[in-house]
PDB file of N, CA and C in Angstrom:
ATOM      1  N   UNK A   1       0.833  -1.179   0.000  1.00  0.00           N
ATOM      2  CA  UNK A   1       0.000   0.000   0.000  1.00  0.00           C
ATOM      3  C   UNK A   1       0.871   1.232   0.000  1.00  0.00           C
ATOM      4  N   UNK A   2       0.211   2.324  -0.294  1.00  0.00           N
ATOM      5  CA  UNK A   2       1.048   3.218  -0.599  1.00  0.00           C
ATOM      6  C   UNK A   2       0.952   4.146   0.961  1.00  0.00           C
ATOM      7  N   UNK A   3       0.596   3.920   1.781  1.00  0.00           N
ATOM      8  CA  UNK A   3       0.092   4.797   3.108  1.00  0.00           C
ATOM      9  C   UNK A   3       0.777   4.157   4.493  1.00  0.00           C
ATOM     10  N   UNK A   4       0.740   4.764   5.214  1.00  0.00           N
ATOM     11  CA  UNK A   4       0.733   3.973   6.353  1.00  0.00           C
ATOM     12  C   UNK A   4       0.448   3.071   6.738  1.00  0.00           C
ATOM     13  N   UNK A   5       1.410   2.348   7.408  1.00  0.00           N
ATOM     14  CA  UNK A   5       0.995   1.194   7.862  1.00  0.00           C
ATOM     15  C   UNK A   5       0.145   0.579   8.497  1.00  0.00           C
ATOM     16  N   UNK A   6      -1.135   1.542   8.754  1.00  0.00           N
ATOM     17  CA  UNK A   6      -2.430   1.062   9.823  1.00  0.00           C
ATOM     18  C   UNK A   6      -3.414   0.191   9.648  1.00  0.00           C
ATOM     19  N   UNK A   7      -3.462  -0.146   8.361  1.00  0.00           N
ATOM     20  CA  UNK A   7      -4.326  -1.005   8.015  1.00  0.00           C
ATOM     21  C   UNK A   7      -3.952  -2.381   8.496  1.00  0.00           C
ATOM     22  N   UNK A   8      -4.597  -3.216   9.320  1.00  0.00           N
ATOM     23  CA  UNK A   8      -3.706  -4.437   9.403  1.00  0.00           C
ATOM     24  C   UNK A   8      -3.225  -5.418   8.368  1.00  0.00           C
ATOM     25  N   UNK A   9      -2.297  -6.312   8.782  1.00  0.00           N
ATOM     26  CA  UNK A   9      -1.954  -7.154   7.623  1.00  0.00           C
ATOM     27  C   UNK A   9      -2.897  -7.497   7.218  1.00  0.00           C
ATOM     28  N   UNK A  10      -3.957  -8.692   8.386  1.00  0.00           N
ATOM     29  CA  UNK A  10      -4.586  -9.437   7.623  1.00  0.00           C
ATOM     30  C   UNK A  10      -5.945  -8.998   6.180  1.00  0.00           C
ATOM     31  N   UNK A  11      -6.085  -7.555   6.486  1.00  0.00           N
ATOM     32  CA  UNK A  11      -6.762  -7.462   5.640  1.00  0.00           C
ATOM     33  C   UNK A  11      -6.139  -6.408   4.710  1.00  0.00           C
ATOM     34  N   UNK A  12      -4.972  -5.988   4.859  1.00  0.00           N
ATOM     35  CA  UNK A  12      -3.879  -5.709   3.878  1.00  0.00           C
ATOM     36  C   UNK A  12      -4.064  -6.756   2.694  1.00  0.00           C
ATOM     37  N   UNK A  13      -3.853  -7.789   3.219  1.00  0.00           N
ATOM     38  CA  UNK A  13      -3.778  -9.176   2.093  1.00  0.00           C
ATOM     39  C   UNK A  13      -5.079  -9.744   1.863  1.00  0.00           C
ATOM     40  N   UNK A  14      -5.896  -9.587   2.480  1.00  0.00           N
ATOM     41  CA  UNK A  14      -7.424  -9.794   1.746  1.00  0.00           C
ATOM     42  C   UNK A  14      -7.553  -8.717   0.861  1.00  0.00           C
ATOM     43  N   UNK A  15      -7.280  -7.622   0.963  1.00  0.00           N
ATOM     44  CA  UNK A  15      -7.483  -6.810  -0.489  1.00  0.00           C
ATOM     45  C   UNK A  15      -6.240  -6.770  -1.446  1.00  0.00           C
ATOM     46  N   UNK A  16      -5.261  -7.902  -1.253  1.00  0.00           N
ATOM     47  CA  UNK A  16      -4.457  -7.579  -2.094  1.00  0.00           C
ATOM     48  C   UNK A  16      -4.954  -8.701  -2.707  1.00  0.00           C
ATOM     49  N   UNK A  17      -5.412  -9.544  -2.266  1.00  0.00           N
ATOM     50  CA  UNK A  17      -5.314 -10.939  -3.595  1.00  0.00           C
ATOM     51  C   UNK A  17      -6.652 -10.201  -4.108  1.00  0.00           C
ATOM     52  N   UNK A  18      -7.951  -9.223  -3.717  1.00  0.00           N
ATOM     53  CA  UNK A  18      -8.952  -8.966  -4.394  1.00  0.00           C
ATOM     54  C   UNK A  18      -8.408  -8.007  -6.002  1.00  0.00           C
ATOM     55  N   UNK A  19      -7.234  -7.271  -5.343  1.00  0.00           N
ATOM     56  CA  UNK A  19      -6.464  -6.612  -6.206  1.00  0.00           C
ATOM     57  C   UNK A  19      -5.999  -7.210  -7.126  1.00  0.00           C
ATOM     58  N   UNK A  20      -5.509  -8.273  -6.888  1.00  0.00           N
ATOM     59  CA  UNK A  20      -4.495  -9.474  -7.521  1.00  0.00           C
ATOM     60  C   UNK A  20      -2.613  -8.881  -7.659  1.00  0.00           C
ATOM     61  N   UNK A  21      -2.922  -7.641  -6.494  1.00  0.00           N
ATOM     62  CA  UNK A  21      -1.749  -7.574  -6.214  1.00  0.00           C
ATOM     63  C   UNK A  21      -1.628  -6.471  -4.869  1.00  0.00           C
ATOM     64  N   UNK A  22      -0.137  -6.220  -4.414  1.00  0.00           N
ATOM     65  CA  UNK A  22      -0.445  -5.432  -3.001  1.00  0.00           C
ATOM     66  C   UNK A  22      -0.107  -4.150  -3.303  1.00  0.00           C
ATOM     67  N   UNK A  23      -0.099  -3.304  -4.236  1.00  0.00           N
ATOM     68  CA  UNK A  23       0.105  -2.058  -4.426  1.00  0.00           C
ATOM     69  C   UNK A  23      -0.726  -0.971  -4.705  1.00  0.00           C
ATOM     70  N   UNK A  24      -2.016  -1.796  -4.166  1.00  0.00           N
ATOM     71  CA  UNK A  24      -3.133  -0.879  -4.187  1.00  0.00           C
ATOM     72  C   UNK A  24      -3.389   0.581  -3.397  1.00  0.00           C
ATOM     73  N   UNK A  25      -3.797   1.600  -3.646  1.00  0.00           N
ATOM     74  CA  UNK A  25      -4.341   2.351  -3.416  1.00  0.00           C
ATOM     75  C   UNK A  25      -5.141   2.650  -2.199  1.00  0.00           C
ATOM     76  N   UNK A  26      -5.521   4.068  -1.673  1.00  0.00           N
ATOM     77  CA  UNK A  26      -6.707   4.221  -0.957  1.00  0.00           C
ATOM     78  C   UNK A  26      -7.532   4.501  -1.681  1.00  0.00           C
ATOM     79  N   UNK A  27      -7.613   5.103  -2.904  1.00  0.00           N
ATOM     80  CA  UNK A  27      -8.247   5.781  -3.933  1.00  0.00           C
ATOM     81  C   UNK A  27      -8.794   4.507  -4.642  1.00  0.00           C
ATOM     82  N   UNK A  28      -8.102   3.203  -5.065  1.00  0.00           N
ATOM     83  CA  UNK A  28      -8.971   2.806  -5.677  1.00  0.00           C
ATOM     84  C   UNK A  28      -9.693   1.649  -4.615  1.00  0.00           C
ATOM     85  N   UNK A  29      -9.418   1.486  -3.295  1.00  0.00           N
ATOM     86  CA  UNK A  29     -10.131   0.897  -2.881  1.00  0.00           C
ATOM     87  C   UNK A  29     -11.364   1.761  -2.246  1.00  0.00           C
ATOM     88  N   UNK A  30     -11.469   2.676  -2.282  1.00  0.00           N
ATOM     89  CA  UNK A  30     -12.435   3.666  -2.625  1.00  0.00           C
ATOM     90  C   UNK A  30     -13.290   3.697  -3.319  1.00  0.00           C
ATOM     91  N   UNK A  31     -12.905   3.286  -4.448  1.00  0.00           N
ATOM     92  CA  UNK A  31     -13.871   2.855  -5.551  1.00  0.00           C
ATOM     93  C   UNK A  31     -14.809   1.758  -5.366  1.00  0.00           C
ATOM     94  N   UNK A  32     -14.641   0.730  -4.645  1.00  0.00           N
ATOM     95  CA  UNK A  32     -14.954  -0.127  -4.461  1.00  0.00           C
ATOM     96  C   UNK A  32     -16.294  -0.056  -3.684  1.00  0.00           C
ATOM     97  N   UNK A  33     -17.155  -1.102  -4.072  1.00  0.00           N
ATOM     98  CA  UNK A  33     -18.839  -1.214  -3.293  1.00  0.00           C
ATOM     99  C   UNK A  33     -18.675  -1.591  -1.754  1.00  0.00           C
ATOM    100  N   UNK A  34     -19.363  -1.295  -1.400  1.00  0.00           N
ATOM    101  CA  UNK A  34     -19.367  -1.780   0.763  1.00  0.00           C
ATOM    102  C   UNK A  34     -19.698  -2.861   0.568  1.00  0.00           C
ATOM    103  N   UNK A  35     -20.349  -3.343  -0.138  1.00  0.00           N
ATOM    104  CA  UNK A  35     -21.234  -4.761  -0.168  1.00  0.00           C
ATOM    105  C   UNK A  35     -19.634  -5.684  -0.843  1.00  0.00           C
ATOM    106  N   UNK A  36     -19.406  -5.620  -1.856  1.00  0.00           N
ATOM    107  CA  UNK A  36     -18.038  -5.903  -2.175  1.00  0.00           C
ATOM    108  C   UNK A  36     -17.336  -6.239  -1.206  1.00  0.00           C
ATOM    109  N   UNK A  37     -17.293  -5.453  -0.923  1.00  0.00           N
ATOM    110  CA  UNK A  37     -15.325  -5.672   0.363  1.00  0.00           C
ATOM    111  C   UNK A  37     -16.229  -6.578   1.281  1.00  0.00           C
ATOM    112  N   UNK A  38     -17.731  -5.909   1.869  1.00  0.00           N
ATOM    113  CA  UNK A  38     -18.166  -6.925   2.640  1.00  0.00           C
ATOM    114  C   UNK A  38     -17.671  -8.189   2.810  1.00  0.00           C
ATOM    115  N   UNK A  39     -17.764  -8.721   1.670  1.00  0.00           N
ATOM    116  CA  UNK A  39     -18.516 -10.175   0.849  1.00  0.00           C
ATOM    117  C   UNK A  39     -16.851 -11.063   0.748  1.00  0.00           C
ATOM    118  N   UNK A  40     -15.774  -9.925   0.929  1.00  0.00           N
ATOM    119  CA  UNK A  40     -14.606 -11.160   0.853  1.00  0.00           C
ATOM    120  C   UNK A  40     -13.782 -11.312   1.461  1.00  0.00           C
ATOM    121  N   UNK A  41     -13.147 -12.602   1.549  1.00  0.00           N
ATOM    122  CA  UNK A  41     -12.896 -13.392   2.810  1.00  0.00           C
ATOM    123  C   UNK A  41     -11.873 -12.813   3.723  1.00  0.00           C
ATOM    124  N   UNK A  42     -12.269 -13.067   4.476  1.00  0.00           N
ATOM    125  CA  UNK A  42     -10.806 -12.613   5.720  1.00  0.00           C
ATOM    126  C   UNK A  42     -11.480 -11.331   5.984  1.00  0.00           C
ATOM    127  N   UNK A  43     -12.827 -10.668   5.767  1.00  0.00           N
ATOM    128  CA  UNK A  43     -12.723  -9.579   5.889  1.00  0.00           C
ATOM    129  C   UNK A  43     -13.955  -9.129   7.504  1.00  0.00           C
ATOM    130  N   UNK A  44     -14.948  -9.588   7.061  1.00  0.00           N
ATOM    131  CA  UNK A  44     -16.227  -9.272   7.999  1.00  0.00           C
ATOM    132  C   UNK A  44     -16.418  -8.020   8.446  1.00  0.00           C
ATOM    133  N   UNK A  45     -17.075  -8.089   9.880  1.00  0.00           N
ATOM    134  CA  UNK A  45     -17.599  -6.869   9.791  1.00  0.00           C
ATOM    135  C   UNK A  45     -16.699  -5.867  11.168  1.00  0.00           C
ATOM    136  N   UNK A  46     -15.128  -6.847  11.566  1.00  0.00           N
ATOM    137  CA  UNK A  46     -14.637  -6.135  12.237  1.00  0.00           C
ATOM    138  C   UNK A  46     -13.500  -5.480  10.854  1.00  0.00           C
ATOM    139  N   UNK A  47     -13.230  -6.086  10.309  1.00  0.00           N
ATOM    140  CA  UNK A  47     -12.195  -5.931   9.009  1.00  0.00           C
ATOM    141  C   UNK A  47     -13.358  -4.610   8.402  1.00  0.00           C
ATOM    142  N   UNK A  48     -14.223  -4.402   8.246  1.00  0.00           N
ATOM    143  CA  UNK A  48     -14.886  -3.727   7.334  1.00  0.00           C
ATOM    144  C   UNK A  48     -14.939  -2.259   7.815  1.00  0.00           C
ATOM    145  N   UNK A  49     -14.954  -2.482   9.308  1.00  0.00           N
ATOM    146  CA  UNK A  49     -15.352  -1.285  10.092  1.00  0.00           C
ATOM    147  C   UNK A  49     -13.136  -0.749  10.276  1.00  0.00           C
ATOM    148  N   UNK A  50     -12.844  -1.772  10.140  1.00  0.00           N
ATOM    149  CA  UNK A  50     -11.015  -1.021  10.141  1.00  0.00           C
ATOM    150  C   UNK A  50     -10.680  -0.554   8.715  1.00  0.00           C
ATOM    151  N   UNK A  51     -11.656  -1.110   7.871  1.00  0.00           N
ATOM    152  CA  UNK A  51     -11.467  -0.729   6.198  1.00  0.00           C
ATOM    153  C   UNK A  51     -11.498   0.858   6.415  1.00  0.00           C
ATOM    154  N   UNK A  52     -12.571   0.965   6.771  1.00  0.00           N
ATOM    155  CA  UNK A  52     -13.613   2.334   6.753  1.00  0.00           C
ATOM    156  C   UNK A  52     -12.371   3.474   7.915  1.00  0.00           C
ATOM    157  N   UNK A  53     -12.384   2.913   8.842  1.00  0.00           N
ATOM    158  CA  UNK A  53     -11.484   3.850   9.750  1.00  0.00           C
ATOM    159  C   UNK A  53     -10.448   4.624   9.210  1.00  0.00           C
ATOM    160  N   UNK A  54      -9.962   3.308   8.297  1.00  0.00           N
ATOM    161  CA  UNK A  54      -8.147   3.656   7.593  1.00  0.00           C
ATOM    162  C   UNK A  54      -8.445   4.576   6.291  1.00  0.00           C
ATOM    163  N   UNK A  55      -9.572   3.916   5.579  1.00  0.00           N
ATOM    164  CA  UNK A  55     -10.216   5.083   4.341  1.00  0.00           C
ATOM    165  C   UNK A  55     -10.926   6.350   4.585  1.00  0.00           C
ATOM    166  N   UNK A  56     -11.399   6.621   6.344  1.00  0.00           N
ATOM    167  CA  UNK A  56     -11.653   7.873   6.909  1.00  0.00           C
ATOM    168  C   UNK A  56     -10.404   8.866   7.217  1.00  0.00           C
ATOM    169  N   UNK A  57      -9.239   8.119   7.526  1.00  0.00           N
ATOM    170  CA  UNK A  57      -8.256   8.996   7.964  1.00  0.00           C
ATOM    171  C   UNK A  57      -8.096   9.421   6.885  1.00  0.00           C
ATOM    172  N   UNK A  58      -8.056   9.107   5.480  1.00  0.00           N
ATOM    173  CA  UNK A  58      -7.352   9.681   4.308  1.00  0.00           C
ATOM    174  C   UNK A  58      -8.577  10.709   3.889  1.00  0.00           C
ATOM    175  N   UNK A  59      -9.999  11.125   3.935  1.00  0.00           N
ATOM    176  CA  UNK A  59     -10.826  12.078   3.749  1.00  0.00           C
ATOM    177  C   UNK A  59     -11.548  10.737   2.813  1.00  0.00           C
ATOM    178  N   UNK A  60     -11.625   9.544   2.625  1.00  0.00           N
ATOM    179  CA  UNK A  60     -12.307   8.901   1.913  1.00  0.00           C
ATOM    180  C   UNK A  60     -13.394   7.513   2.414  1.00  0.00           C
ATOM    181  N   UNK A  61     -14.094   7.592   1.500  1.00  0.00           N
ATOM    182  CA  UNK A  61     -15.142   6.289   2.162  1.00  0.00           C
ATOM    183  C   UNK A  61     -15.293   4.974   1.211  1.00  0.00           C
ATOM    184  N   UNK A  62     -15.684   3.697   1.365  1.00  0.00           N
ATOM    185  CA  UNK A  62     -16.277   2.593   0.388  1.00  0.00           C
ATOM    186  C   UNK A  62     -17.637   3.765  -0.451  1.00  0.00           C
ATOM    187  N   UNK A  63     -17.713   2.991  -1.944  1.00  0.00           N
ATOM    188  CA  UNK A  63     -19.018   3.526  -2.423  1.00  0.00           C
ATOM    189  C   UNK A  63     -20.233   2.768  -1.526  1.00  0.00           C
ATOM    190  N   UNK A  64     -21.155   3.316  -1.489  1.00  0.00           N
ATOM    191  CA  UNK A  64     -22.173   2.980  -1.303  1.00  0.00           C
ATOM    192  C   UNK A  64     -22.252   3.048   0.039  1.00  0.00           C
ATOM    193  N   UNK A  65     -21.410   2.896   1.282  1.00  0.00           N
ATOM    194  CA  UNK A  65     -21.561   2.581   2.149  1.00  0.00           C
ATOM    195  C   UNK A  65     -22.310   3.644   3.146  1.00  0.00           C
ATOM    196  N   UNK A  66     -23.090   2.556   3.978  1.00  0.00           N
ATOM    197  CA  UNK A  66     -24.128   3.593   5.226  1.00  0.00           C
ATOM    198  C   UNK A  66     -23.132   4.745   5.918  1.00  0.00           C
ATOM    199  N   UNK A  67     -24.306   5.457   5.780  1.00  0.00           N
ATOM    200  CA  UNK A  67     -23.798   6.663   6.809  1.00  0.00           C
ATOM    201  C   UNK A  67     -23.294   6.944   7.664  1.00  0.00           C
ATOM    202  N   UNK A  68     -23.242   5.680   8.655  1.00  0.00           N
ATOM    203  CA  UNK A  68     -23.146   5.487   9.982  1.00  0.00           C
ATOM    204  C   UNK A  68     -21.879   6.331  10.455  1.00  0.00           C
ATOM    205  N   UNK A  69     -21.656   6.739  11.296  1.00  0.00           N
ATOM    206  CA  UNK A  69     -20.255   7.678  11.811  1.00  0.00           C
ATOM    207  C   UNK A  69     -19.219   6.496  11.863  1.00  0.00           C
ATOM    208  N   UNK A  70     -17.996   6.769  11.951  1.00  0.00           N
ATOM    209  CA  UNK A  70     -16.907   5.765  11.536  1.00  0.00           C
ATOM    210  C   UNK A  70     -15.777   6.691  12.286  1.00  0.00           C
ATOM    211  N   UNK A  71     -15.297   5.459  13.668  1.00  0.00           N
ATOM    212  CA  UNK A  71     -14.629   6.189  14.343  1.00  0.00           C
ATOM    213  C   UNK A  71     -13.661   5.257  14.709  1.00  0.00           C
ATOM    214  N   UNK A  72     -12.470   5.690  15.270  1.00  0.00           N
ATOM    215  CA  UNK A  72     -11.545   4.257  15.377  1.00  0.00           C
ATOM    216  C   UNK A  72     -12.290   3.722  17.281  1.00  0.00           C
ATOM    217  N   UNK A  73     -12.198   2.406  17.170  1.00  0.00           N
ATOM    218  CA  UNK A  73     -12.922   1.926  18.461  1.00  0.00           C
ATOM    219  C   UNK A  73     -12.041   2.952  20.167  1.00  0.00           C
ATOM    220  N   UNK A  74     -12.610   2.879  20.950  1.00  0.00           N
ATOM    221  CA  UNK A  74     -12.174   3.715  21.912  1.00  0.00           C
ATOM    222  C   UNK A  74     -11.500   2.341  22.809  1.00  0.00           C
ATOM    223  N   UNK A  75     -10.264   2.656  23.355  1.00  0.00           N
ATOM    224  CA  UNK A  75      -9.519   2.035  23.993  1.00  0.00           C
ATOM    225  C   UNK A  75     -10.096   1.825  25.820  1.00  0.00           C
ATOM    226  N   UNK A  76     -10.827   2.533  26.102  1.00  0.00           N
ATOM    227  CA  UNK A  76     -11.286   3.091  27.779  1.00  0.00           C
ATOM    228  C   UNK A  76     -12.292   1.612  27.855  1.00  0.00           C
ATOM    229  N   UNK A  77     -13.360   1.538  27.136  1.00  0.00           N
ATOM    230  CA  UNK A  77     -14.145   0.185  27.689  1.00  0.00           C
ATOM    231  C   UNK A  77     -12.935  -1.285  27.982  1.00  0.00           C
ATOM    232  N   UNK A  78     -11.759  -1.308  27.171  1.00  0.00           N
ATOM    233  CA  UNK A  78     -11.198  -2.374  27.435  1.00  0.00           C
ATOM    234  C   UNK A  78     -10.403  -2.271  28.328  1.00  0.00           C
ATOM    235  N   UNK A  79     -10.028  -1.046  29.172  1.00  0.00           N
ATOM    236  CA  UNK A  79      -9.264  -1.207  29.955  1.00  0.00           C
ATOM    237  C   UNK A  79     -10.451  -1.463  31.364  1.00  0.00           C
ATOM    238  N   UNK A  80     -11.411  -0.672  31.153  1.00  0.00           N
ATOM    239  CA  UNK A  80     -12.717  -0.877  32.223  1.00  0.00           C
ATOM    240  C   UNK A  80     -13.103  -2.673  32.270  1.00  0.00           C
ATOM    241  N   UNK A  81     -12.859  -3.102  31.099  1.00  0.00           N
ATOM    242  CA  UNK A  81     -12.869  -4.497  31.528  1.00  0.00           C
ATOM    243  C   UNK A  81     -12.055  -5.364  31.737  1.00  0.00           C
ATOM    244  N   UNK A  82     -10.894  -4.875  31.908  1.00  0.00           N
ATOM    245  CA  UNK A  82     -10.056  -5.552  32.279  1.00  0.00           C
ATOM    246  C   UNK A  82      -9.529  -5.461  33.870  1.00  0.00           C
ATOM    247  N   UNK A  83     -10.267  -3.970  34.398  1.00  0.00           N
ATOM    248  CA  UNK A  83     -10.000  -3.739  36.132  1.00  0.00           C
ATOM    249  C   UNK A  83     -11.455  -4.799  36.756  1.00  0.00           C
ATOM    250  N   UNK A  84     -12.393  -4.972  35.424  1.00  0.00           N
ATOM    251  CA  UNK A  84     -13.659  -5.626  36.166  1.00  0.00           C
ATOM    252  C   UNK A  84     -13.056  -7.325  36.208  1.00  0.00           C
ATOM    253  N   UNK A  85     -12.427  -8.037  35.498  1.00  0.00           N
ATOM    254  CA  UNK A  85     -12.068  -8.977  35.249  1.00  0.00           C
ATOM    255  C   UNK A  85     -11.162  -9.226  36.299  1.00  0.00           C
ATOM    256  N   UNK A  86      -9.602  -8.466  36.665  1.00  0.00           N
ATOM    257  CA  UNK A  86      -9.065  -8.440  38.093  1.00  0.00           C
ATOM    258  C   UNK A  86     -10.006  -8.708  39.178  1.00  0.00           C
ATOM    259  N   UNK A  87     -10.736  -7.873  39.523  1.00  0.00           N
ATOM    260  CA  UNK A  87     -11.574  -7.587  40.609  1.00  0.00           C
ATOM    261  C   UNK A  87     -12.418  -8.623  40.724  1.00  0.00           C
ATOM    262  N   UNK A  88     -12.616  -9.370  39.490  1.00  0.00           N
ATOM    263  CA  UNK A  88     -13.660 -10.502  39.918  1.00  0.00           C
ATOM    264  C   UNK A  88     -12.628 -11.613  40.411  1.00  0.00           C
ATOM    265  N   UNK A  89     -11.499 -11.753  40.135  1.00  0.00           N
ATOM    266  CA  UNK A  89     -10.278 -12.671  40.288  1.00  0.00           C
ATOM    267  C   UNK A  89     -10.100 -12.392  41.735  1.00  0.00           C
ATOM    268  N   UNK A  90     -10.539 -11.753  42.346  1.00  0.00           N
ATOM    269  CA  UNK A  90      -9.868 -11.011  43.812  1.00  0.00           C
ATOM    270  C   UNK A  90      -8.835 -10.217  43.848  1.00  0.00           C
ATOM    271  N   UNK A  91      -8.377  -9.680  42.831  1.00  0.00           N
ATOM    272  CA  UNK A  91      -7.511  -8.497  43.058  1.00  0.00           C
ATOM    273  C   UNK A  91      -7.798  -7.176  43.258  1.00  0.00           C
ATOM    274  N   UNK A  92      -6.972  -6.231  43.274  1.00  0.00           N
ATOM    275  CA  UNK A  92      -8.161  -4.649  43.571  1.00  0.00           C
ATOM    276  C   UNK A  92      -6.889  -3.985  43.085  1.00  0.00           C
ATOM    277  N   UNK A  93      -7.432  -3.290  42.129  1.00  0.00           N
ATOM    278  CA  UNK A  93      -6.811  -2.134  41.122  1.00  0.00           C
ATOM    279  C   UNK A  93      -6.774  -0.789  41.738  1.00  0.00           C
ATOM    280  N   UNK A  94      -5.773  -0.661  42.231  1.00  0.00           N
ATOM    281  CA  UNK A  94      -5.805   1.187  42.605  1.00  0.00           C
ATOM    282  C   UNK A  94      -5.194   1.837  41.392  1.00  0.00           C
ATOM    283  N   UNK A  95      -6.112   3.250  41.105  1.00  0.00           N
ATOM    284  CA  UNK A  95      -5.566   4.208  40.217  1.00  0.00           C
ATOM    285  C   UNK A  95      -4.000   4.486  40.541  1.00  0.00           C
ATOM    286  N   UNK A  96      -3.031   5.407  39.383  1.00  0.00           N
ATOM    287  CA  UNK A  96      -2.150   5.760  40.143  1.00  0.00           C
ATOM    288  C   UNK A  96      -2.163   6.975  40.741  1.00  0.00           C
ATOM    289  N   UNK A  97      -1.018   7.251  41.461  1.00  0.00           N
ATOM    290  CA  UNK A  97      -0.860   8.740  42.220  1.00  0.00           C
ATOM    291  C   UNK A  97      -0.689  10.089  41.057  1.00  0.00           C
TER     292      UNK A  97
END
């Protein structure tokens, strides 16, 4: 790809074999239908929603795709479940100073 490296591999390489090669674009995967990228493998609907994130940072979207706001996931619920997960273990998480 021609961008940063944020896109993950694995679906780095699900759109490269769709490409039939890895030097694709944001622009032309841009071009591309939501239902499309949907639909191929390795991709689903956590791959679809990191498609969209990595084609938001560049000012671009899939064609067709819903409106829905497109944000990169927030890091705070997983750390909230991970002090709930301790705590159920019997440990006890103090903030720091």
């Amino acid at each position: 790809m021609s961008t940063d490296g944020d896109l993950a591999t694995m679906y780095r390489n699900a759109l490269g074999q769709h490409f039939a090669r890895r030097d694709f674009t944001a622009e032309e995967l841009a071009c591309l239908d939501y239902r499309e990228v949907a639909r191929l493998p390795k991709v689903g609907a956590q791959g679809l929603r990191a498609i969209r994130v990595w084609l938001h940072g560049q000012g671009l979207d899939l064609r067709n795709a819903p409106p829905e706001q497109v944000r990169p996931p927030d890091r705070e619920p997983s750390v909230d479940q991970a002090i709930r997960l301790l705590e159920r273990r019997g440990y006890r998480v103090i903030p720091p100073r």
